[in-house]
N, C-alpha and C. Protein backbone atom coordinates (compact mmCIF):
# COMPACT_ATOMS: atom_id res chain seq x y z
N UNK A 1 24.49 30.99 -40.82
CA UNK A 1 24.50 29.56 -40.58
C UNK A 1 23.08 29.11 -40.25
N UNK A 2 22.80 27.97 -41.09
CA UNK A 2 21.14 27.11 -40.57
C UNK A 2 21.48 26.81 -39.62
N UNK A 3 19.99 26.62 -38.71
CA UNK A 3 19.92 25.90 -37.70
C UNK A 3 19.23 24.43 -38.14
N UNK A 4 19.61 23.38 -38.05
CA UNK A 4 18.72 22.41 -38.30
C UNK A 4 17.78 21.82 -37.22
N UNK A 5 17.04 21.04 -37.38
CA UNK A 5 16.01 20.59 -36.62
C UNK A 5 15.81 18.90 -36.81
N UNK A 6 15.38 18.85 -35.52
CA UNK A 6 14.77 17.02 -35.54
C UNK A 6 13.59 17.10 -35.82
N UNK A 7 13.26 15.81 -36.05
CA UNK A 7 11.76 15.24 -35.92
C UNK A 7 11.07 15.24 -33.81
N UNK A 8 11.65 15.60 -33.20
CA UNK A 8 11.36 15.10 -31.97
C UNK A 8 11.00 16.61 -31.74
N UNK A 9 9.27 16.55 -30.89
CA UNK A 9 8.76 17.73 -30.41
C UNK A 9 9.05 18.18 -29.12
N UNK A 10 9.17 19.66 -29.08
CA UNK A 10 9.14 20.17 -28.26
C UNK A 10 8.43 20.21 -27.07
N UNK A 11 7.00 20.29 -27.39
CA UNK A 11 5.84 19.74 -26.57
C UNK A 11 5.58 18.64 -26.08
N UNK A 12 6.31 17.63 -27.08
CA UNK A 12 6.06 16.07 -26.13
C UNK A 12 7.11 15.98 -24.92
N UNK A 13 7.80 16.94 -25.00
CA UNK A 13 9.42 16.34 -23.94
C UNK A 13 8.61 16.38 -22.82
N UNK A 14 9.10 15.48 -21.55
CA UNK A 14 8.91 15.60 -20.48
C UNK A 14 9.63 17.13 -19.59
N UNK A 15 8.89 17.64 -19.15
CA UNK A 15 8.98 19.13 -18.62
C UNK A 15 9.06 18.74 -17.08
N UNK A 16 8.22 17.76 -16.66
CA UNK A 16 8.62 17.52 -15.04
C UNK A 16 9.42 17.12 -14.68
N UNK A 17 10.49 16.48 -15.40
CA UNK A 17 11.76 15.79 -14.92
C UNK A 17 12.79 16.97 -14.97
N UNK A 18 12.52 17.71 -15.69
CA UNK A 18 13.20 18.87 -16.08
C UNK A 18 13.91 19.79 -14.69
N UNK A 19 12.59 20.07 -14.12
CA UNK A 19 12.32 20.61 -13.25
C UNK A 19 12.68 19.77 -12.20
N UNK A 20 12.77 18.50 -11.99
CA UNK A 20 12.76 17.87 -10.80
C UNK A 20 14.68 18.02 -11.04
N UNK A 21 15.03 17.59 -11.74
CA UNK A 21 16.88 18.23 -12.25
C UNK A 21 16.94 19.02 -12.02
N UNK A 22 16.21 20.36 -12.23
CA UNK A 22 17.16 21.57 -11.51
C UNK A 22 17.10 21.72 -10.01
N UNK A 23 15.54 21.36 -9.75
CA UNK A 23 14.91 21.63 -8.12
C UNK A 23 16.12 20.82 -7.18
N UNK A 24 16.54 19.32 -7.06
CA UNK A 24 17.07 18.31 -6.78
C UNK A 24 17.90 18.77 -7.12
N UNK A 25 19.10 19.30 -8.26
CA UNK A 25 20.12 19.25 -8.23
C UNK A 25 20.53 20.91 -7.42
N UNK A 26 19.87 21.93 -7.70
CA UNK A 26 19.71 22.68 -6.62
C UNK A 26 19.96 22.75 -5.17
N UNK A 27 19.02 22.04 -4.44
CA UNK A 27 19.19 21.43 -3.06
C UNK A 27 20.20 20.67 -2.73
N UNK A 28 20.84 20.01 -3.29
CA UNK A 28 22.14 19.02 -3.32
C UNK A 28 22.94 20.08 -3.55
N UNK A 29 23.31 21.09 -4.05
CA UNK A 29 24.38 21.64 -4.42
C UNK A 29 24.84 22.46 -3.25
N UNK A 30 23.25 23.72 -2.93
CA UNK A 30 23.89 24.78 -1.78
C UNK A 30 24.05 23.70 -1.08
N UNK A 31 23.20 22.93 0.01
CA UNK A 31 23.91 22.12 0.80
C UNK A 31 24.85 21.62 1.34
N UNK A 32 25.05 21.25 0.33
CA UNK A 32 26.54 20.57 0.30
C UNK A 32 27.57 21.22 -0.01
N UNK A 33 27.28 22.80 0.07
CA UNK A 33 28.08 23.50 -0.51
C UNK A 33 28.47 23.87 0.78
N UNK A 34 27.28 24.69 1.49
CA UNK A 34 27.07 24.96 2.66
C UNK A 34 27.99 24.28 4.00
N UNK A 35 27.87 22.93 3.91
CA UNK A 35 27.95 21.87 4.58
C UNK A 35 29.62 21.97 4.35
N UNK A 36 30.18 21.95 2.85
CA UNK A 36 31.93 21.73 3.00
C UNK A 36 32.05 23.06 3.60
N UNK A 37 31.92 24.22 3.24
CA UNK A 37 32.45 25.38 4.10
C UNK A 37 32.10 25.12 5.03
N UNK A 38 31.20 24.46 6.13
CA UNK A 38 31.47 24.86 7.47
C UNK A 38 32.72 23.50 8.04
N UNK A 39 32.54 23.09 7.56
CA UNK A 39 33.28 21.48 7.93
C UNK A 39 35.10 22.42 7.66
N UNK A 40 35.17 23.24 6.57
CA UNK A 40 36.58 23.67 5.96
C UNK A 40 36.87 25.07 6.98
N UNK A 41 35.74 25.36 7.46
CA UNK A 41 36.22 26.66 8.39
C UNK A 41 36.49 26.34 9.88
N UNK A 42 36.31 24.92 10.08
CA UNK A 42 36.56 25.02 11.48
C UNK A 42 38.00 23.90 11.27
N UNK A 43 39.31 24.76 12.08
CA UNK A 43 40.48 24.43 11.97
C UNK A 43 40.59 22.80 12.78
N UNK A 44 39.58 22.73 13.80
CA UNK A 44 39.87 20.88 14.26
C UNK A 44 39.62 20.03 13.41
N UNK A 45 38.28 20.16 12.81
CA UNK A 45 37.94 19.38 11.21
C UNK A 45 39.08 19.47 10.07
N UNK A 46 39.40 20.64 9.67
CA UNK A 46 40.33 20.37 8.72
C UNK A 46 41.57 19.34 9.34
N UNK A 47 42.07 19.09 10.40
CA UNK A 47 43.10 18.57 11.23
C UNK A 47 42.87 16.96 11.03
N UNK A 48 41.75 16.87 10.99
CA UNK A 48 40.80 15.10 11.56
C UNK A 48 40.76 14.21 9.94
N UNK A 49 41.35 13.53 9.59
CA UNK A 49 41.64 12.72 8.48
C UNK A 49 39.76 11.92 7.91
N UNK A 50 39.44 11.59 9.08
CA UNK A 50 37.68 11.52 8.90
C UNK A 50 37.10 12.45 8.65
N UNK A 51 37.62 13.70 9.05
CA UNK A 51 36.62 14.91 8.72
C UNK A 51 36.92 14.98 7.05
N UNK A 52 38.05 15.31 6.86
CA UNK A 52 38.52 15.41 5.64
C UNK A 52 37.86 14.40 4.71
N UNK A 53 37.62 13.20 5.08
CA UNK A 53 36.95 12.16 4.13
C UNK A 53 35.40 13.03 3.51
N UNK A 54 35.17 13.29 5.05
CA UNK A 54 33.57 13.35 4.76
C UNK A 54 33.23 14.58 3.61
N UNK A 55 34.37 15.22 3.86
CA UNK A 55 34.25 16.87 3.09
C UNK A 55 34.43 16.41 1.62
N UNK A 56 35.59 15.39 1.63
CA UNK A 56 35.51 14.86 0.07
C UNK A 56 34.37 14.18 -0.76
N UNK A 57 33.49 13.08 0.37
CA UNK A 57 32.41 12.57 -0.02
C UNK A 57 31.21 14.10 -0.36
N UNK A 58 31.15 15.21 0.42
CA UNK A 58 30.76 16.07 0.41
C UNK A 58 30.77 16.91 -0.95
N UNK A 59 31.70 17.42 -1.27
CA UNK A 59 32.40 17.76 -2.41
C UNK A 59 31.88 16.90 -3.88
N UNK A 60 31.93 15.70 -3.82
CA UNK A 60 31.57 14.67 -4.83
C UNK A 60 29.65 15.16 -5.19
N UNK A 61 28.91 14.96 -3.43
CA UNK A 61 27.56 15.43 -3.84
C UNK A 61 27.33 17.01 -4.33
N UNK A 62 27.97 18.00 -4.12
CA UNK A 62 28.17 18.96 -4.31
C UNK A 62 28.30 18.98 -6.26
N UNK A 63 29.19 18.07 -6.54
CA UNK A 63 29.38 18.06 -8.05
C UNK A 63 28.04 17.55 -8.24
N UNK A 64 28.12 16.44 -8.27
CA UNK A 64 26.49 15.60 -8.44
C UNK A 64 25.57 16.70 -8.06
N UNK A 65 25.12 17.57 -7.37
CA UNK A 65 24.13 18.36 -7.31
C UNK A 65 24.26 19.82 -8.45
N UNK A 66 25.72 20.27 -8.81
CA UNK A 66 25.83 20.89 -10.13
C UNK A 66 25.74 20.76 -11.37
N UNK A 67 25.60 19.01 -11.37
CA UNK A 67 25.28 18.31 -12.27
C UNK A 67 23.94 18.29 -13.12
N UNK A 68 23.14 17.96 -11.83
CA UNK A 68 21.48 17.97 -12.28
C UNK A 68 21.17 19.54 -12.59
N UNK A 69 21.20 20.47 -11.20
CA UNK A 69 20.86 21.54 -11.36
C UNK A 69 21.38 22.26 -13.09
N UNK A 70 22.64 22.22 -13.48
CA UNK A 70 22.77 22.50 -14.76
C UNK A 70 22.46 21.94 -15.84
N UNK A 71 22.24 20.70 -15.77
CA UNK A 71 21.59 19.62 -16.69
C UNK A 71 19.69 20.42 -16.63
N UNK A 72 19.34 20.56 -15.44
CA UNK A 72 17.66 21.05 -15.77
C UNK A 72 17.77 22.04 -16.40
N UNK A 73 18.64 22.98 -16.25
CA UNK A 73 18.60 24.57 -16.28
C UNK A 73 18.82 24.62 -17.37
N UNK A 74 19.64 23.99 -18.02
CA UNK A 74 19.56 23.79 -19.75
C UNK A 74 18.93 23.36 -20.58
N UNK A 75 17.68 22.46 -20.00
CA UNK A 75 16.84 21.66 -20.66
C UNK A 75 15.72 22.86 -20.46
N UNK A 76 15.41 23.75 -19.28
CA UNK A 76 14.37 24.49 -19.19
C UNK A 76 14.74 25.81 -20.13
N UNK A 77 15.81 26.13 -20.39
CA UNK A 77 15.96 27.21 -21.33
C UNK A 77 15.96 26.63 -22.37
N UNK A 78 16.16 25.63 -22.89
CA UNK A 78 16.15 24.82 -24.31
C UNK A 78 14.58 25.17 -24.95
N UNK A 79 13.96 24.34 -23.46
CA UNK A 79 12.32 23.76 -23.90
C UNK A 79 11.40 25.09 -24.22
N UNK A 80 11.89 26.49 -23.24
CA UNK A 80 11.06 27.50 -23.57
C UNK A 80 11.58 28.42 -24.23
N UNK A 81 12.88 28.62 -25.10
CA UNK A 81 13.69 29.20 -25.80
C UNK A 81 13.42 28.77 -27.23
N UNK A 82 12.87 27.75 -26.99
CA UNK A 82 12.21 27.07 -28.46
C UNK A 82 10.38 27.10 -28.31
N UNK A 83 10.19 26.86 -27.52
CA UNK A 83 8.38 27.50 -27.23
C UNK A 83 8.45 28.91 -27.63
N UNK A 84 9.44 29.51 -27.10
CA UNK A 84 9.13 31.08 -26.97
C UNK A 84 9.31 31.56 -28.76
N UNK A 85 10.28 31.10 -29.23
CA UNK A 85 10.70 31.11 -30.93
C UNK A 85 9.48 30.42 -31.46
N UNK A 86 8.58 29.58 -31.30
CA UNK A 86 7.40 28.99 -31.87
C UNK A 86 8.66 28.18 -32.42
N UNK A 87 9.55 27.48 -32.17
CA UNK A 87 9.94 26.30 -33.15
C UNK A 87 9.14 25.47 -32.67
N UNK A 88 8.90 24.31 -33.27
CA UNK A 88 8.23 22.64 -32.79
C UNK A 88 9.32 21.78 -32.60
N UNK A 89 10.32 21.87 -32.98
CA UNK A 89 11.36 20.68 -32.83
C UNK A 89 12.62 21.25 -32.08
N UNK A 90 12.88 20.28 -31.46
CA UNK A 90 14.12 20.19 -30.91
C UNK A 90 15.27 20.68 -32.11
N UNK A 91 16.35 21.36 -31.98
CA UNK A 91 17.34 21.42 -32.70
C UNK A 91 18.44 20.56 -32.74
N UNK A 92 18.84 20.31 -33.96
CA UNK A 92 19.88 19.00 -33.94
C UNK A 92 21.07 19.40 -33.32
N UNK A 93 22.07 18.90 -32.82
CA UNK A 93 23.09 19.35 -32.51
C UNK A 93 24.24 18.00 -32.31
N UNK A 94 25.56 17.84 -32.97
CA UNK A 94 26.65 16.70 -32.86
C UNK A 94 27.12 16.51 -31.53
N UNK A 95 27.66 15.17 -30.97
CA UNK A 95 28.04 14.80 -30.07
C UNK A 95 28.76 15.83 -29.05
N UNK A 96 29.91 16.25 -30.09
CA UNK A 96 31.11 17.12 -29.69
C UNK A 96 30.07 18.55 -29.06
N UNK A 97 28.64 19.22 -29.64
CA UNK A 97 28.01 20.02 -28.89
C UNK A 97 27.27 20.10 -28.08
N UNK A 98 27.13 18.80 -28.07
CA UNK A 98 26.05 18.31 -26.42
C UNK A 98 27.14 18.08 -25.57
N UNK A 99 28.03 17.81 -25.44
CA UNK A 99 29.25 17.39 -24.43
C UNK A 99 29.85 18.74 -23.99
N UNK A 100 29.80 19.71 -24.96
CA UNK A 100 29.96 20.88 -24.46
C UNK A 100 29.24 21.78 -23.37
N UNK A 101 28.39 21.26 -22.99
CA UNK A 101 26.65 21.89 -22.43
C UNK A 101 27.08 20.51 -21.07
N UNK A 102 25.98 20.93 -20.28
CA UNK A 102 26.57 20.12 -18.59
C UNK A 102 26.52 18.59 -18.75
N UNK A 103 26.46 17.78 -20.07
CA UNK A 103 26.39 16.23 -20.36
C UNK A 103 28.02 16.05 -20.03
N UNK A 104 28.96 17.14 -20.17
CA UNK A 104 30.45 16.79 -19.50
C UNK A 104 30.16 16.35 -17.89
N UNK A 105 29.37 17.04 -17.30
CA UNK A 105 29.82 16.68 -15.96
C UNK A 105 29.03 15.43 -15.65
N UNK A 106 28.31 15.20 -16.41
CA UNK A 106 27.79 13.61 -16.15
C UNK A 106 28.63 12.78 -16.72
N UNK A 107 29.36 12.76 -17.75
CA UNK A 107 30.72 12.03 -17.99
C UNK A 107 31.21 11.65 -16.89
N UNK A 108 31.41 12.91 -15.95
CA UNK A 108 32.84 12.79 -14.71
C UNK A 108 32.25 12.20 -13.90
N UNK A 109 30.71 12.72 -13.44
CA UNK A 109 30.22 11.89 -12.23
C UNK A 109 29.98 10.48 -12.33
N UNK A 110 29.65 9.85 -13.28
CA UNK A 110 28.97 8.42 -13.53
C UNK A 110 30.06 7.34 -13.21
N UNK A 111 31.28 7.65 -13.45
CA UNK A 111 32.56 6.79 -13.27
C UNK A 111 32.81 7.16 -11.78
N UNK A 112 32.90 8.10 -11.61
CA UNK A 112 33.30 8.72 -10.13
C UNK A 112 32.51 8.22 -9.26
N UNK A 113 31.16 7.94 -9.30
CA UNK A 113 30.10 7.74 -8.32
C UNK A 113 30.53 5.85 -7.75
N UNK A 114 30.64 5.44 -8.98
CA UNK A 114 31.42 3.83 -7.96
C UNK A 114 32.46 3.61 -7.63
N UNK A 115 33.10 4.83 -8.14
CA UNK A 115 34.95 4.63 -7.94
C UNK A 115 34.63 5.06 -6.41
N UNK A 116 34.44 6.31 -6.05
CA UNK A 116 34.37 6.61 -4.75
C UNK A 116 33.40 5.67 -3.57
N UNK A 117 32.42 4.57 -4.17
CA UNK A 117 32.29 3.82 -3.15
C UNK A 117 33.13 2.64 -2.93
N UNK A 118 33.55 1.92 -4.32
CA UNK A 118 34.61 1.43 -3.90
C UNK A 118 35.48 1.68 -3.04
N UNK A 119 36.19 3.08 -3.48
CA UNK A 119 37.28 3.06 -2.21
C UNK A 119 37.37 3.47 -0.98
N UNK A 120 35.46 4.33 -0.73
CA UNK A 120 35.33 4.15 1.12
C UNK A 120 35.17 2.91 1.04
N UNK A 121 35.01 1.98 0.44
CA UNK A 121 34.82 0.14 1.24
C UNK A 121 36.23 -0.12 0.95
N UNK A 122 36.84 -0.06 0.39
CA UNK A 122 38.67 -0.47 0.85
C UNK A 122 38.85 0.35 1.92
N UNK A 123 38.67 1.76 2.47
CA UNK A 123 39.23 2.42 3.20
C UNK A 123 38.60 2.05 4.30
N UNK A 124 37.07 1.52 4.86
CA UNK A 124 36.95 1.24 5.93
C UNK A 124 37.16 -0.41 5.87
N UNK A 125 37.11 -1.17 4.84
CA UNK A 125 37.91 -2.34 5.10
C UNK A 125 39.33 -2.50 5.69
N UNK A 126 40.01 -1.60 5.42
CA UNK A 126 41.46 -1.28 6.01
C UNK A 126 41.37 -0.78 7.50
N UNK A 127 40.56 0.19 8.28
CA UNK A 127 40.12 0.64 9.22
C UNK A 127 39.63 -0.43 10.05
N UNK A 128 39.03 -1.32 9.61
CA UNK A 128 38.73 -2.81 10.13
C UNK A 128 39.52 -4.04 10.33
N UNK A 129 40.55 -4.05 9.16
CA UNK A 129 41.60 -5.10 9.27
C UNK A 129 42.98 -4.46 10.54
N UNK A 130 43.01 -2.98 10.05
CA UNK A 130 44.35 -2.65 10.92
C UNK A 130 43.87 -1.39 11.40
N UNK A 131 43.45 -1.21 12.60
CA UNK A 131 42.65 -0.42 13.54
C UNK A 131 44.17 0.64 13.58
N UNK A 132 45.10 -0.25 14.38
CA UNK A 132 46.58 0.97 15.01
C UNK A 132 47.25 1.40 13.82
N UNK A 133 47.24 1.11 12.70
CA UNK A 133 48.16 1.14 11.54
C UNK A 133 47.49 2.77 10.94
N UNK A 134 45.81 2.61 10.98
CA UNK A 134 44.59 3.46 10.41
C UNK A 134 44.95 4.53 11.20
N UNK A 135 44.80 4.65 12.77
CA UNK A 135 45.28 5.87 13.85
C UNK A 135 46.55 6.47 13.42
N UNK A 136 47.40 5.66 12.94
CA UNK A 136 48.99 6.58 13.04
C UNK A 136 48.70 7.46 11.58
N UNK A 137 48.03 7.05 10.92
CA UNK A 137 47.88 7.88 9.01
C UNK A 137 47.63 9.27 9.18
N UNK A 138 48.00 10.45 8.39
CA UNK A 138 47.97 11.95 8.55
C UNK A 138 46.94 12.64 8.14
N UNK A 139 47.04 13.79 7.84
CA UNK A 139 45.31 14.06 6.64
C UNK A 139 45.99 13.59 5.14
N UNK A 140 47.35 13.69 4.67
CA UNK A 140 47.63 13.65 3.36
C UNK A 140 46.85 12.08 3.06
N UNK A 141 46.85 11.08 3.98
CA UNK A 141 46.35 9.92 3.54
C UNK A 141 45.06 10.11 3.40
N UNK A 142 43.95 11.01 3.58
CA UNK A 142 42.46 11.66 3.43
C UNK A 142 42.70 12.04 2.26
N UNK A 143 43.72 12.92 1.94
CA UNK A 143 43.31 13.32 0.66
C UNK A 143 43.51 12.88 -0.32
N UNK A 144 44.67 12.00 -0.23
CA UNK A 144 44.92 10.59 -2.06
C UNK A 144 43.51 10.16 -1.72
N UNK A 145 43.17 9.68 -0.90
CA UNK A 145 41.35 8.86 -0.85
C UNK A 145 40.57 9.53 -1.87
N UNK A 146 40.48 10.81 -1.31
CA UNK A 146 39.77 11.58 -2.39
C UNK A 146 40.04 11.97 -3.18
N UNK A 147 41.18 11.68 -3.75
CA UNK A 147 41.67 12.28 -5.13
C UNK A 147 41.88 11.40 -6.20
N UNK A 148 41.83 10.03 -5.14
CA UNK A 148 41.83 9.05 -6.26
C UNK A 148 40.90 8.49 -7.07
N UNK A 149 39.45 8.59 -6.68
CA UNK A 149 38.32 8.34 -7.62
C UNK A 149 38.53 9.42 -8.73
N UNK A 150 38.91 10.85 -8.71
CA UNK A 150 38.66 11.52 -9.92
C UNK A 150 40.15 10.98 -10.65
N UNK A 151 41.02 11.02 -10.17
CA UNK A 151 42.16 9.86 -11.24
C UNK A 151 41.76 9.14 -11.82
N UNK A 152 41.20 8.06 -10.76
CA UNK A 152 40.62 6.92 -12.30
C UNK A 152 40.12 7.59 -13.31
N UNK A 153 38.90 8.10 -12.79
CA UNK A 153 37.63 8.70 -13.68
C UNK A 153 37.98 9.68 -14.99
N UNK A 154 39.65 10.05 -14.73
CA UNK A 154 39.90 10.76 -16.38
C UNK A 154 40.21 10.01 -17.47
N UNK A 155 40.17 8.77 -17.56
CA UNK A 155 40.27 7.78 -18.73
C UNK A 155 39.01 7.67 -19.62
N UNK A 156 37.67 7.19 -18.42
CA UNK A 156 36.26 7.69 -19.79
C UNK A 156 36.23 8.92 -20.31
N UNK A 157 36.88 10.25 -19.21
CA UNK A 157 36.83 11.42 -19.52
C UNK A 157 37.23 11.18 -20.35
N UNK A 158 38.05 11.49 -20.55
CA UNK A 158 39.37 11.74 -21.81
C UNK A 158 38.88 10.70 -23.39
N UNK A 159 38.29 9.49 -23.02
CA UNK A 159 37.75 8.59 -24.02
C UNK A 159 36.44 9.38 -24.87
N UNK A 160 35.37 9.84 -23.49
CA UNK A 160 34.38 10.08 -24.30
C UNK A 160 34.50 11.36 -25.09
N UNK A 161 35.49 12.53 -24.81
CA UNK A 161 35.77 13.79 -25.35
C UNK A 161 36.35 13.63 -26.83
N UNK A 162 37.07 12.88 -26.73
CA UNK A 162 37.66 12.34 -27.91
C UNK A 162 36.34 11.69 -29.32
N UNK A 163 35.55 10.33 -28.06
CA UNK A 163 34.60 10.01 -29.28
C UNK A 163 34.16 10.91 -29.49
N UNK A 164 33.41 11.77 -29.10
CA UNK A 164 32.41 13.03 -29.22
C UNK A 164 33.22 13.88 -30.18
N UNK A 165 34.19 14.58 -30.26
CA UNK A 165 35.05 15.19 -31.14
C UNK A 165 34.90 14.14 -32.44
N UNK A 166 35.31 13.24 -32.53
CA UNK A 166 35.37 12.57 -33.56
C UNK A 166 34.06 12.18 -34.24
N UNK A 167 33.23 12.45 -33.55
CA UNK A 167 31.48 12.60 -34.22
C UNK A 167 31.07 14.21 -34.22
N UNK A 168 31.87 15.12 -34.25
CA UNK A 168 31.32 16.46 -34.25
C UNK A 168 30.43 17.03 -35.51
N UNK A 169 30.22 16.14 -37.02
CA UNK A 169 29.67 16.66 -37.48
C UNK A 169 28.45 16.00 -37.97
N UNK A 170 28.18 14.50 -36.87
CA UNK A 170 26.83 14.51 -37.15
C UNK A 170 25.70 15.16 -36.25
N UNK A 171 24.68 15.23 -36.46
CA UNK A 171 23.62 15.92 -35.84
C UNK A 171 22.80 14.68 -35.01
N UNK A 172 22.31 15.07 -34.08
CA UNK A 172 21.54 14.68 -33.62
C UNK A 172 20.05 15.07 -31.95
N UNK A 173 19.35 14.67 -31.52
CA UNK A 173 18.98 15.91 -30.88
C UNK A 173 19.86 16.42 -29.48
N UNK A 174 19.04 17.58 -29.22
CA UNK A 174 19.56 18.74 -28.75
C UNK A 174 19.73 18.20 -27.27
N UNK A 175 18.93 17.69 -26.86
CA UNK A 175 18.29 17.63 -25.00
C UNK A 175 19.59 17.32 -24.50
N UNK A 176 20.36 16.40 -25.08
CA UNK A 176 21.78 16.76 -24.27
C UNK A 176 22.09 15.56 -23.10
N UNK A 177 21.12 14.80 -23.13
CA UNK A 177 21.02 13.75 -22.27
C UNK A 177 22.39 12.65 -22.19
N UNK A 178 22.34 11.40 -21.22
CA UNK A 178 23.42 10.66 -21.34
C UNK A 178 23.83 9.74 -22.45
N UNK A 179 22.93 9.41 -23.15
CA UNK A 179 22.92 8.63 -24.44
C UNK A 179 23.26 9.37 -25.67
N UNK A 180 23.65 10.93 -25.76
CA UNK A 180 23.39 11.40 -26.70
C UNK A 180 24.57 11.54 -26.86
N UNK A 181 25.80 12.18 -25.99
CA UNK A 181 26.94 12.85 -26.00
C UNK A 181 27.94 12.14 -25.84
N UNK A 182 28.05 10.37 -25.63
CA UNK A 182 28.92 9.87 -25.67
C UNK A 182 28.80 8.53 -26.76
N UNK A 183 30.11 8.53 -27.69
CA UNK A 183 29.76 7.29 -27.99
C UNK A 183 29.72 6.01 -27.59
N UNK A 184 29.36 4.49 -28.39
CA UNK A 184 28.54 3.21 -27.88
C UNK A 184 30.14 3.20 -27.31
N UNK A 185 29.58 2.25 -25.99
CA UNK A 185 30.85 1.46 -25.03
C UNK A 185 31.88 2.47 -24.60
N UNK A 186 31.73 3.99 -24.40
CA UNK A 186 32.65 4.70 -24.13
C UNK A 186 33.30 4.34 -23.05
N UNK A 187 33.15 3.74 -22.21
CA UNK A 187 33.65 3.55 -20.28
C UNK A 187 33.64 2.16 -20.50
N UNK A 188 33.47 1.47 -21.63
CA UNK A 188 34.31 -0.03 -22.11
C UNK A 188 35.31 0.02 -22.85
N UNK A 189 35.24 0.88 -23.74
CA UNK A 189 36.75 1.24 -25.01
C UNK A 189 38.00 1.62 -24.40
N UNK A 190 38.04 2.25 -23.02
CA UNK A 190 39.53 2.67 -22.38
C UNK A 190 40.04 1.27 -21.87
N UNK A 191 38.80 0.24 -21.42
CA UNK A 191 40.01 -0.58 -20.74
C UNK A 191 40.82 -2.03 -21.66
C-alpha cells in the first residue's frame, strides 16, 4: 500500500506548540490524577457530595490533560518519524484516520468543557436558591452532576464519528488537529 503525501512541510510545522501539548497536557494529567486518588482514598471525602463534585471536576481536567499530552505525543512522533524517514511532507490521511489518533478525545472534551460549567452554575444556583433542600441530597445526587455533562456530550460524539466515517476515503493532512477530523457544523448538525 502507498503512502500518500501533502503539499504541507514538515519543517514549517510549529514544533513549540507541540511540545507545549505534551509538557501542559502532562502536568494536568499526573496531577489531577494524583489529586482524584487522594480525594478517592480517603473514606470521609468519598462520603461528602462536594467532595465528590470536586473529584468529578477533577476527573474532567484529568481527561483534558490526556488530551493534550496525547495530542503532543503524536504530533512529536509524527514530526520526527517523518524527519527521521527524510520525508518533507506531512502524510495525507482521511477524516475517519485522524479521529482515530487522540483528535477523538478532543471531540469529547470540547462539548464537555461548557456542559460541565453550565451545570456547576445550575448546581450552585440551586445551592443558593434552596440552601435546606441542597443539605438533605446524598452522594448519588454528586454523581448524575457528573455524569451528566458526558451524556449530553455523546450526541457530537456520535455525530462527528459518523461524519468522519463517512469521509474515510478522502485524504487530507496528517497533524490530526481540530479542524481536520470533524466535519463542517458537526456540534450544529445533532441539534
Amino acid at each position: 500500500m502507498s503512502v500518500e503525501f501533502t503539499n504541507i512541510s514538515v519543517a514549517n510545522y510549529d514544533k513549540t506548540s507541540t511540545f507545549f501539548y505534551a509538557g501542559e497536557g502532562s502536568i494536568l494529567f499526573f496531577f489531577n490524577t494524583f489529586f482524584v486518588f487522594r480525594f478517592l482514598s480517603n473514606k470521609h471525602h468519598r462520603a461528602q457530595k462536594d467532595s465528590l463534585l470536586i473529584v468529578g471536576y477533577l476527573i474532567f481536567d484529568t481527561l483534558f490533560g490526556l488530551t493534550y499530552m496525547c495530542s503532543g505525543i503524536y504530533r512529536i512522533i509524527l514530526i520526527y518519524a517523518s524527519s527521521y524517514e527524510y520525508i518533507s511532507d506531512f502524510p495525507a490521511s482521511s477524516k475517519w484516520e485522524c479521529i482515530e489518533t487522540p483528535a477523538l478525545l478532543f471531540v469529547i472534551i470540547t462539548p464537555t468543557a461548557g456542559i460541565i460549567v453550565f451545570v456547576t452554575a445550575l448546581d450552585r444556583c440551586y445551592v443558593a436558591m434552596y440552601p435546606l433542600r441542597y443539605l438533605q441530597l446524598n452522594v448519588r445526587y454528586a454523581i448524575i452532576v457528573i455524569c451528566i455533562p458526558y451524556i449530553i456530550a455523546l450526541p457530537p460524539v456520535i455525530k462527528a464519528l459518523l461524519g468522519s466515517y463517512s469521509n474515510r476515503f478522502v485524504k487530507d493532512v496528517s497533524v490530526a488537529d481540530h479542524r481536520q477530523h470533524l466535519t463542517t457544523l458537526a456540534y450544529l448538525d445533532w441539534l
